[in-house]
Structure formats: C-alpha cells, structure tokens
Protein backbone atom coordinates (compact mmCIF):
# COMPACT_ATOMS: atom_id res chain seq x y z
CA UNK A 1 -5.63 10.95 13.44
CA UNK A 2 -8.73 8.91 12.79
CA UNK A 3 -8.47 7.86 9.39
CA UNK A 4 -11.17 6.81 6.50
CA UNK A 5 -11.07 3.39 5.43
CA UNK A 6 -9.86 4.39 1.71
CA UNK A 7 -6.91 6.79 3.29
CA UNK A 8 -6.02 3.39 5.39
CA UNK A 9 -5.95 1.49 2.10
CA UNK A 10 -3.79 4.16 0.38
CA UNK A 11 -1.49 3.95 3.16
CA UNK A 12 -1.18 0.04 3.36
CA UNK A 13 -0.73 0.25 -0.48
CA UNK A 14 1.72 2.46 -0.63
CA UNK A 15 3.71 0.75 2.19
CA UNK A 16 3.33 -2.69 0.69
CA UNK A 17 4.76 -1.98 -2.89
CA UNK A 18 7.83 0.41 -1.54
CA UNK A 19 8.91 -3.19 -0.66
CA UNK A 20 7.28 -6.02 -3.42
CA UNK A 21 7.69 -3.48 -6.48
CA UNK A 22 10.73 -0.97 -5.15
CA UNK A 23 12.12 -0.25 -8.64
CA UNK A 24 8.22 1.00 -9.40
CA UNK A 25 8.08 2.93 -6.31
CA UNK A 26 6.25 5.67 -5.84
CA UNK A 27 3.44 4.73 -7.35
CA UNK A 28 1.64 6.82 -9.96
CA UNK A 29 -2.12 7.32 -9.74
CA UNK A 30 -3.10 4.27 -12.09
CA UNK A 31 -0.59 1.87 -10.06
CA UNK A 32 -1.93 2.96 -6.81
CA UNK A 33 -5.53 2.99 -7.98
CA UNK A 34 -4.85 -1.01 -8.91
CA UNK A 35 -2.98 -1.68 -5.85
CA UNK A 36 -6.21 -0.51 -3.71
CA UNK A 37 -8.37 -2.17 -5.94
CA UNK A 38 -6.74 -6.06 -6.02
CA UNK A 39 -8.64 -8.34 -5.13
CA UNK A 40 -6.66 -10.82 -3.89
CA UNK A 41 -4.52 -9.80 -0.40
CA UNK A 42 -6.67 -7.05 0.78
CA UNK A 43 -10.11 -7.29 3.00
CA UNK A 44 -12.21 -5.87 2.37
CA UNK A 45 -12.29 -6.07 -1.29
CA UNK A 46 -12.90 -2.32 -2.90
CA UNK A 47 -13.66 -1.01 -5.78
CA UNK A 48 -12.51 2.64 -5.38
CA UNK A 49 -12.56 5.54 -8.40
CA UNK A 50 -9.34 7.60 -9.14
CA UNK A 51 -11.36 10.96 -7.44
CA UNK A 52 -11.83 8.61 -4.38
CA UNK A 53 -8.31 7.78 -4.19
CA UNK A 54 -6.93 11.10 -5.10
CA UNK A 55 -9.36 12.94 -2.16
CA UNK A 56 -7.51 10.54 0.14
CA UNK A 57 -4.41 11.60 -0.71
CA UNK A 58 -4.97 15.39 -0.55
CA UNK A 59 -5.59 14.60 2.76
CA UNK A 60 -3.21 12.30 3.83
CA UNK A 61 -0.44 15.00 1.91
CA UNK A 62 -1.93 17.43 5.07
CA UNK A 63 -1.44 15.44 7.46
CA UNK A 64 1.93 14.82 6.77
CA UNK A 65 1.77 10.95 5.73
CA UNK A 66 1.74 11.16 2.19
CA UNK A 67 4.44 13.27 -0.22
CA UNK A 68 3.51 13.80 -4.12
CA UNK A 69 6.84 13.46 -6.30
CA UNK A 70 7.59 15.50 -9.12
CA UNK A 71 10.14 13.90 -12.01
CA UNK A 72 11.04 15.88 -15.17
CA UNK A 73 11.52 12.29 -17.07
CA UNK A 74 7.98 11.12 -16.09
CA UNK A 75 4.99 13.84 -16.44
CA UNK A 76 2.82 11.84 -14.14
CA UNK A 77 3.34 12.69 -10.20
CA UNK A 78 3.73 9.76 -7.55
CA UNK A 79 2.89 9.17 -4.75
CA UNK A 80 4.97 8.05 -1.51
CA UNK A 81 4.03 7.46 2.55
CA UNK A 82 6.49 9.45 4.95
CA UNK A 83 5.44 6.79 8.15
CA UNK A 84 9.00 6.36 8.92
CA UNK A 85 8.89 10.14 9.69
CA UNK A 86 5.29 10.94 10.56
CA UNK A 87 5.01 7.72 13.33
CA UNK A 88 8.79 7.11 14.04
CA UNK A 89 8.34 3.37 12.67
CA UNK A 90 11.25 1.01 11.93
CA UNK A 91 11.10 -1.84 9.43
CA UNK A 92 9.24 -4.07 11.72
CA UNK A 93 6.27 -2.06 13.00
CA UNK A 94 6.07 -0.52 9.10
CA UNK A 95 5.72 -4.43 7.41
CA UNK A 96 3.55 -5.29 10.84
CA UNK A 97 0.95 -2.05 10.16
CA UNK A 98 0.88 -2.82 6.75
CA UNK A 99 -0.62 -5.87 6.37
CA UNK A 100 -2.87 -4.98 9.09
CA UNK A 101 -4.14 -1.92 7.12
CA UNK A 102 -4.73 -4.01 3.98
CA UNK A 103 -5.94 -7.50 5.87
CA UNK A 104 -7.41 -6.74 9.01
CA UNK A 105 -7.31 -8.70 11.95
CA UNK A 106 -5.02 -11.25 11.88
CA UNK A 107 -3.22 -14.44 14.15
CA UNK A 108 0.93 -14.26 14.59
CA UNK A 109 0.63 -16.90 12.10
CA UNK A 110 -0.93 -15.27 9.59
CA UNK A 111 0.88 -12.12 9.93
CA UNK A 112 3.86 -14.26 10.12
CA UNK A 113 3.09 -15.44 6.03
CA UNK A 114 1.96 -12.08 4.75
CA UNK A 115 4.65 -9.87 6.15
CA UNK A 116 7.53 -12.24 4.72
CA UNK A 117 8.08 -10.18 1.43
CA UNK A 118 7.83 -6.90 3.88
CA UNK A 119 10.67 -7.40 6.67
CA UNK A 120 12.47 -10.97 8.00
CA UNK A 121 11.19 -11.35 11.47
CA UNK A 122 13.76 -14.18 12.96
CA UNK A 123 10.44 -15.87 14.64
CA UNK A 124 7.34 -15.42 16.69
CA UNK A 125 8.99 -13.92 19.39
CA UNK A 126 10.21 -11.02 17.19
CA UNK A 127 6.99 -10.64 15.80
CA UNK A 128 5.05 -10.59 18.93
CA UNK A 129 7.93 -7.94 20.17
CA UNK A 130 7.21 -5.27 17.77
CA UNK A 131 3.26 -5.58 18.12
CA UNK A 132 3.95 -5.09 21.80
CA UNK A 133 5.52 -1.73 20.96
CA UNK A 134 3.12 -0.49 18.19
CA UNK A 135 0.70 -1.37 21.39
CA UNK A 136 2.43 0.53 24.14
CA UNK A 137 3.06 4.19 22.17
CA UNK A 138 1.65 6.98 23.91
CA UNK A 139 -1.24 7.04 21.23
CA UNK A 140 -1.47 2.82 20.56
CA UNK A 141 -1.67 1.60 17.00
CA UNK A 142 -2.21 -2.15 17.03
CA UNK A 143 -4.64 -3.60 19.95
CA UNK A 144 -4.92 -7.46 21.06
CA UNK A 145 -8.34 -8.67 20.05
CA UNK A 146 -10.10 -11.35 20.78
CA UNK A 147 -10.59 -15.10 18.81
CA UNK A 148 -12.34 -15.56 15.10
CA UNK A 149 -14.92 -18.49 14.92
CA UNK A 150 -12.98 -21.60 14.59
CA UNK A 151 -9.51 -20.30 15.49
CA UNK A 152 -7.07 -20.93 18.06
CA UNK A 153 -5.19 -17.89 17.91
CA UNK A 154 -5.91 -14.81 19.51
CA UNK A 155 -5.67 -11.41 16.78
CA UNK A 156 -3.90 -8.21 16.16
CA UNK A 157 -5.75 -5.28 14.81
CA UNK A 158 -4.52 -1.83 13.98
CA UNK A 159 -6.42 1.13 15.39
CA UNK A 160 -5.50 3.51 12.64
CA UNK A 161 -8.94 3.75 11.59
CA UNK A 162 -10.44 3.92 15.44
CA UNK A 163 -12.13 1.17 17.23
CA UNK A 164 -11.55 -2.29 15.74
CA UNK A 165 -15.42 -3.70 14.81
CA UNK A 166 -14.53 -7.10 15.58
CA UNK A 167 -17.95 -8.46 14.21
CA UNK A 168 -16.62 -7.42 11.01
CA UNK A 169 -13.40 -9.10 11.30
CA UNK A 170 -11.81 -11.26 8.00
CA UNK A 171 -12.56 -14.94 7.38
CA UNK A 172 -10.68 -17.35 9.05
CA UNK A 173 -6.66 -17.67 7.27
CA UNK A 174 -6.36 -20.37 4.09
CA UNK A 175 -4.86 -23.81 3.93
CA UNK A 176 -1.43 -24.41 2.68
CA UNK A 177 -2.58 -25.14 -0.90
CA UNK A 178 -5.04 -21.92 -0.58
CA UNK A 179 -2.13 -19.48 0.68
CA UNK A 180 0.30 -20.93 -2.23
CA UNK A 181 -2.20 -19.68 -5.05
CA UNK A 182 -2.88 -16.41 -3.10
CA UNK A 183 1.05 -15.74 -3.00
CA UNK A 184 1.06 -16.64 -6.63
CA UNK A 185 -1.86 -14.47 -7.54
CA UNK A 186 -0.06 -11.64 -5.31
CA UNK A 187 3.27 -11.70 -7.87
CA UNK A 188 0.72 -11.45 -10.90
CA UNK A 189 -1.07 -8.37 -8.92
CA UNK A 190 2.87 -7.35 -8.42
CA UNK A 191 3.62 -7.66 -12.18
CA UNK A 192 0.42 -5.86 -13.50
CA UNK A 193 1.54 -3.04 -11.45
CA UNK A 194 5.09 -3.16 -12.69
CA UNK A 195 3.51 -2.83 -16.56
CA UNK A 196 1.20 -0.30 -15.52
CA UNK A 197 4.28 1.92 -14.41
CA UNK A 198 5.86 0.91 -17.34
CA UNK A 199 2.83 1.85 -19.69
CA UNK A 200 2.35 5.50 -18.16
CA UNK A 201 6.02 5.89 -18.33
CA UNK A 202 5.71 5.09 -22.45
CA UNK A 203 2.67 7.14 -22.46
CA UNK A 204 4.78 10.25 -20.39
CA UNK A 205 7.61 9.77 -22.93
CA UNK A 206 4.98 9.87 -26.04
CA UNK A 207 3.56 12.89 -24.81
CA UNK A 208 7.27 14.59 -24.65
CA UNK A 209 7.89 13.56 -28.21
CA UNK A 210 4.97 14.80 -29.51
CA UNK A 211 5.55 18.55 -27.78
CA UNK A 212 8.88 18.41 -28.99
CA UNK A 213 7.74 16.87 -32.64
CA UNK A 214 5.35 20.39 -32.23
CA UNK A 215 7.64 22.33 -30.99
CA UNK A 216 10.32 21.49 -33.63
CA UNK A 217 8.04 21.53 -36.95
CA UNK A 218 6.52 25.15 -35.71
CA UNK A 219 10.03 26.33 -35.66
CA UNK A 220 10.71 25.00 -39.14
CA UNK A 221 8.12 26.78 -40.24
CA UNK A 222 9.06 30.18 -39.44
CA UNK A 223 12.33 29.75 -40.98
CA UNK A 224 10.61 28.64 -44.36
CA UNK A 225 8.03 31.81 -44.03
C-alpha cells in the first residue's frame, strides 16, 4: 500500500503516543488531530482539519491498519494502529518506522535520540540490525539513502509513502542544547494531549449526566401528571 502523506502521519501518531501517553491511548479525534498537528517533532509541519484526518482513517480502517474503539464510559470513539498485526512488526521496527513516518530521513544518530521514549535499543548495532530487516522484507519498508548537506552520516527513510524525494529531505539534526528544548517541548506536546483526553472525557461524562438529568425529570413528570 502506497500511502498519502496525512494517512502516514496518522499512523506515526498513533504509534508514537501508544508509547509517550499509554494511559491516553487510543487517541480520540481531538488528541489525534493535535498529535498530527505539533509542531515540534514532526517534518513536515501540518496543519490538517478533523475531515482530513478522519478521511485518513476511513481508509486506513480498510486497509486493515487502523481499528476505531467503542467504550460505553467515553461517548467519543478512538482510534488505534493494528501494525503489529497488519506488517508483523516487533518493538524495534514499530519505534524505528515511527519516527521515520513523523521525521523523515534521518542518521543512526538521530534516530538513536528520537526513538529513546519508543523502544531501548542496547546500541548502534541493534539499531542498524532492525533497519536491515525492515529493508530486506519481501515488500521493503525503510531504504538507505544517501548524505544531507553538511552531514557525515548516511540516512534511513521509510518507503511507506513510495519513493523517498530526497531533495525534500529534513534539515540537518540540532545541537545538544537545541535537542534538550525539543525533548522538553515534546513532554508539553505530551501533556496537552493528556488534558485534551481528559477534557473530552469530562465533556463525554457531562453529556451522560445531562441525558440521564432528562431522562430522570421526564419520568418525574409523568408520575406527577
């Protein structure tokens, strides 16, 4: 499957909080809407609508990548990825195809920094190990590219979107200083999606009180008639 850039950036989403945010996981529609939409951690930067999102889903539910989630205590359905299933991926290749889908091209070392919250790779080695499989697989879905301007490092790309346009390729991987604030600005994108879970579960449980508030003073009625 050739996927859209917005289905890629559901999918990255959705694989990236099941591990940052699990006790918010699946996402609803508003947390996965701001998880696409951060723009800190993600290349490129988007600035998608909830009818953009949601036609990406519908279609990533048909292929078989993406299951809704019904819960009686929460009116709002959520969303979850299946690519354990779908692609046969273990823990490595899932946190590896993640941050490719949300970042790009990348070095070992930078995949090494952003995948750290996703799966504990014991080094380089182990890293470079699970590329090589994602690489080999009957229908590949990482490919070795080629240098950025002004960096040592050869890249990984994924190919779930088709041919990598390496012209098109991210900027060049921060400082030290520079990936600090980015990981610190990552926990505050990680905590805004936490409240947003929070507020549409208030906003769920509102809704059921006023039914039952309904439901309760229509009843009262008929016994006073």
């Amino acid at each position: 499957m050739e996927m859209t850039p917005v289905q890629v950036r559901v999918l990255g989403c959705l694989v990236e909080k099941e591990r940052t945010t699990p006790d918010n996981y699946p996402l609803t529609m508003n947390g996965l809407l701001a998880a696409c939409n951060q723009t800190t951690n993600r290349w490129p930067v988007l600035a998608l609508t909830e009818a953009t999102v949601s036609n990406a889903l519908i279609n990533l539910r048909g292929e078989g990548l993406v299951r809704i989630v019904h819960s009686r205590s929460n009116r709002a359905d959520k969303y979850r990825h299946v690519l354990e299933e779908a692609w046969e991926l273990d823990d490595a290749g899932l946190a590896l195809l993640g941050v490719l889908m949300l970042r790009g091209p990348q070095t070992l070392a930078e995949m090494r920094t952003r995948t750290e919250r996703l799966h504990g790779f014991a080094g380089m080695d182990d890293m470079e190990a699970a590329l090589a499989a994602l690489a080999a697989r009957p229908e590949s879905l990482v490919v070795h590219v080629g240098r950025a301007p002004g960096q040592k490092e050869t890249r990984w790309a994924h190919l779930v979107g088709g041919d990598v346009a390496i012209e098109s390729a991210p900027p060049s991987a921060e400082g030290p200083r520079s990936s600090s604030r980015s990981e610190r600005i990552d926990s505050l994108a990680d905590a805004v999606s936490v409240l947003q879970t929070d507020l549409d579960r208030l906003r769920a449980d509102h809704d059921l009180l006023k039914a039952e508030h309904r439901s309760l003073s229509e009843r009262l009625r008929g016994l006073l008639d």
